[in-house]
Protein backbone atom coordinates (compact mmCIF):
# COMPACT_ATOMS: atom_id res chain seq x y z
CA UNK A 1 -34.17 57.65 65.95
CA UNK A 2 -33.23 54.81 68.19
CA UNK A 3 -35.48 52.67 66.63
CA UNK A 4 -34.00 52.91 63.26
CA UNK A 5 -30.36 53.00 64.95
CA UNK A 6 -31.38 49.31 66.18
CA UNK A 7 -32.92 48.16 62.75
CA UNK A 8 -29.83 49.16 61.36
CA UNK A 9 -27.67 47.48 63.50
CA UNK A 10 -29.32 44.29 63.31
CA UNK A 11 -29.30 44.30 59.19
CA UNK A 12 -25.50 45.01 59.86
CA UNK A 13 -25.33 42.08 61.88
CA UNK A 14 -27.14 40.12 59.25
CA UNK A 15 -25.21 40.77 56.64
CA UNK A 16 -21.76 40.11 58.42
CA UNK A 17 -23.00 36.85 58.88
CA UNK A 18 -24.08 35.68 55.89
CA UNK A 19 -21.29 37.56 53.65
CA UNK A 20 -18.71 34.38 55.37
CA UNK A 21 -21.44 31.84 54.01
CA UNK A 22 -21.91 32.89 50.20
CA UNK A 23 -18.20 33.31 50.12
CA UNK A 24 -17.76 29.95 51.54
CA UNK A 25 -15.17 26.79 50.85
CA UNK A 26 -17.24 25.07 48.57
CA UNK A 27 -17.84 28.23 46.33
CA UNK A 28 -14.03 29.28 46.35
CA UNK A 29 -13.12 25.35 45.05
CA UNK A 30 -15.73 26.74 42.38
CA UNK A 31 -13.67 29.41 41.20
CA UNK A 32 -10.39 27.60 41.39
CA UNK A 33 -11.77 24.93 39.13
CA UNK A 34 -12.67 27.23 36.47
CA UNK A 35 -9.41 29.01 36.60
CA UNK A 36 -7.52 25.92 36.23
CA UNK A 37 -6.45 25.24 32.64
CA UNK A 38 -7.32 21.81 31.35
CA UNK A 39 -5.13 18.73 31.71
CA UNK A 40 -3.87 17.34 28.68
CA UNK A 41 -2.75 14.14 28.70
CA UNK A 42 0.70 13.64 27.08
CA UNK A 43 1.08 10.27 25.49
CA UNK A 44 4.56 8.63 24.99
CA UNK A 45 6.31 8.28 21.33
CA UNK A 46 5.79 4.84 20.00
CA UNK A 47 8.81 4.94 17.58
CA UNK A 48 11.51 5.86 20.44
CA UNK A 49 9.90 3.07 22.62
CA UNK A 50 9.65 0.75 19.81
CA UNK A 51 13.26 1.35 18.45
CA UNK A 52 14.60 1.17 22.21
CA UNK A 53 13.30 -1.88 22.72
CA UNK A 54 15.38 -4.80 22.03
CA UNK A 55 12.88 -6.83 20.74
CA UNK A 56 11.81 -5.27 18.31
CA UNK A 57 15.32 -4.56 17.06
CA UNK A 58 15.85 -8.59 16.93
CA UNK A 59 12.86 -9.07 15.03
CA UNK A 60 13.17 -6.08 12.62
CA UNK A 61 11.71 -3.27 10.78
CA UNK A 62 9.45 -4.67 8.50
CA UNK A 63 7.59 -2.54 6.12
CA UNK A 64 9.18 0.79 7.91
CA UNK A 65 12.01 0.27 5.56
CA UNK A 66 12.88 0.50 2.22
CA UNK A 67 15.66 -0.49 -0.32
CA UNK A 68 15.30 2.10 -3.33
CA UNK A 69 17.26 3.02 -6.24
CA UNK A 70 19.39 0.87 -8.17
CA UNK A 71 22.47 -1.27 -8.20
CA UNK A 72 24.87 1.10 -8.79
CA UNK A 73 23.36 3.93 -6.46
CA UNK A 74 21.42 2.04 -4.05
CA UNK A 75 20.15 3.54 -0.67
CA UNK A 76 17.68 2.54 2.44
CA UNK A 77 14.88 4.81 3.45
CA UNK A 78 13.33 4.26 7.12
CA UNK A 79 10.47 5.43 8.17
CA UNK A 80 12.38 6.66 11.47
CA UNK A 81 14.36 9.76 12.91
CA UNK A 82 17.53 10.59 12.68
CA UNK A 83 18.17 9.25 16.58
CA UNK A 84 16.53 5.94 16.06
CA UNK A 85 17.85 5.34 12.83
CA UNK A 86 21.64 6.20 14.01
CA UNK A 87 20.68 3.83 16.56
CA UNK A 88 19.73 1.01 15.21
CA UNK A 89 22.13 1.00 12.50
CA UNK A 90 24.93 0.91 15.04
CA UNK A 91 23.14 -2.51 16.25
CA UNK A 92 23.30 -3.73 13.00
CA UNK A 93 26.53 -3.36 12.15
CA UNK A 94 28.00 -5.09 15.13
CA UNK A 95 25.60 -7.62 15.42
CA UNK A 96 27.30 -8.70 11.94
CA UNK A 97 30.38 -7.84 13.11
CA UNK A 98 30.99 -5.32 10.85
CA UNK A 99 33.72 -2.78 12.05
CA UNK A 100 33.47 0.25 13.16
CA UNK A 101 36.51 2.13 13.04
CA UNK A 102 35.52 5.77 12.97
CA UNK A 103 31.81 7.99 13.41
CA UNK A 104 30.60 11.04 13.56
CA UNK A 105 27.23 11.38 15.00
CA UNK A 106 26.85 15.56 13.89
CA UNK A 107 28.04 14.36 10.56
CA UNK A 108 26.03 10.91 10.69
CA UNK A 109 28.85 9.26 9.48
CA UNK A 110 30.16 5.83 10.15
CA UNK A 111 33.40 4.16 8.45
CA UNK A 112 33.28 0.38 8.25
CA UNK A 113 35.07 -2.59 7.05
CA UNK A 114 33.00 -4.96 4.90
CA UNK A 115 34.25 -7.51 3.00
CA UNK A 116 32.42 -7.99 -0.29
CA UNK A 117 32.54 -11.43 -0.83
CA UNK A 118 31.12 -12.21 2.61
CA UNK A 119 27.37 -11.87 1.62
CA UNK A 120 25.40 -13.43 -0.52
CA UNK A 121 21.90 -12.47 -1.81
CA UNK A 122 18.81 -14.60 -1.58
CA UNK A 123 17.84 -15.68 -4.77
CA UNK A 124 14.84 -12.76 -6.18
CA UNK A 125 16.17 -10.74 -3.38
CA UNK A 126 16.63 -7.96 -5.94
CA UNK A 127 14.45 -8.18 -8.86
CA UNK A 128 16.74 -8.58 -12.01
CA UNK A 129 19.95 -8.92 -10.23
CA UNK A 130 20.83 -12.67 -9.39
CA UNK A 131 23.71 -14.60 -8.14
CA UNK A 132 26.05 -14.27 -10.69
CA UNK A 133 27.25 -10.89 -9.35
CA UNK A 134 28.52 -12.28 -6.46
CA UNK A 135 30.90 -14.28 -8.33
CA UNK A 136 34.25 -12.49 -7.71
CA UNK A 137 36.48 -12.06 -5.08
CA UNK A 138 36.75 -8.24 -3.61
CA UNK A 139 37.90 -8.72 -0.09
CA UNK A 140 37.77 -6.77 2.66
CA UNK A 141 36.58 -2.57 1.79
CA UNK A 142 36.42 0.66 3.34
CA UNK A 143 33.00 2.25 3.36
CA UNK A 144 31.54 5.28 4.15
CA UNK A 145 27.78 5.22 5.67
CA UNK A 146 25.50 8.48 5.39
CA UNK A 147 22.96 8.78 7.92
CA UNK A 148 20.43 11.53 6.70
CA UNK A 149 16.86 13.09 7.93
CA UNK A 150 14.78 13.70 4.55
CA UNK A 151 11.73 15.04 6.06
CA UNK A 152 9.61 12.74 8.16
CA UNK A 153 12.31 9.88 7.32
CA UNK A 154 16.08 9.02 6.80
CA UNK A 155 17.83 7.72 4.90
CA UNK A 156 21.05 5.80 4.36
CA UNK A 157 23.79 5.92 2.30
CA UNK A 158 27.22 4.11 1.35
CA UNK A 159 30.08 5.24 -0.11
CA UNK A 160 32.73 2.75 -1.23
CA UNK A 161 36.47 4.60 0.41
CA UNK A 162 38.88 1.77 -1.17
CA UNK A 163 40.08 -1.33 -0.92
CA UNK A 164 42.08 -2.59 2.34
CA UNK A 165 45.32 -3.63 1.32
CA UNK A 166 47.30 -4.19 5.00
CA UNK A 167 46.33 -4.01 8.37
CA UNK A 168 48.98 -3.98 11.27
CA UNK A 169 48.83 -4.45 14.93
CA UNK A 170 49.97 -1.26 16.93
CA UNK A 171 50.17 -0.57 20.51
CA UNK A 172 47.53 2.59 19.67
CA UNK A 173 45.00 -0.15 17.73
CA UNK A 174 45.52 -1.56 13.90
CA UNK A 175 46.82 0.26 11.37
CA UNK A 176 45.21 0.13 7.92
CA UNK A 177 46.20 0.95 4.53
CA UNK A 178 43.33 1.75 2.32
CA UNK A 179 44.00 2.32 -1.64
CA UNK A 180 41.31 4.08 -3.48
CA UNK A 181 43.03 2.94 -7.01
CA UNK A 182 42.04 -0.44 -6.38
CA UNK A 183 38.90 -0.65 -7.65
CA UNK A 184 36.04 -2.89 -6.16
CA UNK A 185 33.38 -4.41 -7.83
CA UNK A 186 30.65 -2.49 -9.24
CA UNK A 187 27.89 -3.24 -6.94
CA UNK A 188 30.46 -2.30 -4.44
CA UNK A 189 27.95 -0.32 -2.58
CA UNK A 190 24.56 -2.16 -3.32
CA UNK A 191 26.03 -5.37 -1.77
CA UNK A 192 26.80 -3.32 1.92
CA UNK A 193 23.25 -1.72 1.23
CA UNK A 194 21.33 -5.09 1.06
CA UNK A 195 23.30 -6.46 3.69
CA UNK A 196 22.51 -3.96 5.92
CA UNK A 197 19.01 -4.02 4.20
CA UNK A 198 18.62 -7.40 4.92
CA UNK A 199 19.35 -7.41 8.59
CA UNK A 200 17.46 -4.36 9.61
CA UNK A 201 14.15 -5.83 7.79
CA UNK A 202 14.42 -9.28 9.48
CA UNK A 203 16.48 -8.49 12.13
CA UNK A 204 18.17 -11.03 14.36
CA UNK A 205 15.53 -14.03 14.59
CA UNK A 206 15.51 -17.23 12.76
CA UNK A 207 12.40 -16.95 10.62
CA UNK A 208 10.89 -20.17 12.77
CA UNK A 209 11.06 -18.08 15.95
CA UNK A 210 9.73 -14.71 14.49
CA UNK A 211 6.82 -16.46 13.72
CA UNK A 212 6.08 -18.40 16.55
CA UNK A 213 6.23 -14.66 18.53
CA UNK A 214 4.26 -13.10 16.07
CA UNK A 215 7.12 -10.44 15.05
CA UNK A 216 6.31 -6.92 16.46
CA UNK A 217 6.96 -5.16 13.44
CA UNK A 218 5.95 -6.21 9.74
């Protein structure tokens, strides 16, 4: 009986001391790694970065937009977001110093003075149009602009308000009197459109330096 007592003890003893081995540091690291869930890696969107970039705003969209419909119901489709498109178009319109006077970003809605006969198309700039209807004087308009998401793009949208007939220095900003009787000409809209249209494509770079950077976006 002693004799097995002392085998005993020693496999005891045995055992205690290699249980601390197999369950060792190296072993646990084991375990941890195959509990840990895979890393993914999370890459950055292109469009916010591009359309946040000031660059690329001065040298345009390129092909990522569009001037569709016609004359008389003309619109812009971008390949962007609603976020980057609000953006951008905001850039736009004060670059060229067109007024601002009222938005609403839930609505995407901007209200803008434009006048009419301060543009003038490039000649073939719309098929089938040509200069001649830029021949009469308009003046200075109220417009609406529609910013909308259309699936995967957006798309934008003006609405001729009326014609400004007075404006009048106040100590709360300028007063305006807008008359929608007073009708504008009837490519009222597409001439803000290709303005805008215009700008946004090229962007803010003489064609000489655009192409001595290479452009960013075409």
């Amino acid at each position: 009986m002693p004799f097995k007592k002392l085998i005993f003890s020693s496999a005891l003893v045995l055992v205690t001391i290699l249980l601390p081995a197999c369950g060792g540091p190296d072993h646990l690291d084991v375990y941890q790694q195959l509990e840990r869930p895979p890393q993914l890696e999370i890459t950055p969107s292109t469009e916010v970065a591009a359309i946040t970039d000031e660059s690329v705003i001065s040298n345009g969209l390129g092909n990522n937009i569009k001037l569709v419909g016609n004359k008389t119901a003309p619109l812009l489709k971008l390949n962007l977001e609603f976020d980057n498109t609000w953006q951008v178009l905001e850039k736009v319109l004060k670059h060229q110093k067109i007024a601002i006077t009222d938005h609403d970003r839930e609505q995407g809605q901007y209200l803008v003075n434009f006048d009419t006969d301060s543009y003038q198309t490039e000649s073939g700039f719309f098929t089938g149009i040509g200069e001649k209807l830029f021949t009469e004087s308009f003046g200075l308009r109220k417009y609406q602009l529609t910013v909308k998401q259309v699936g995967e793009s957006t798309q934008i949208i003006a609405k001729d308000i009326g014609a400004i007939t007075t404006e009048a220095d106040r100590e709360d900003g300028i007063e305006e009197v807008v008359d929608p009787k007073l009708k504008g000409p009837a490519d009222s809209e597409f001439r803000l459109i290709t303005a805008l249209y215009k700008h946004l494509r090229d962007g803010f770079v003489e064609p000489e330096m655009r192409q001595r950077k290479g452009g960013l976006l075409n």
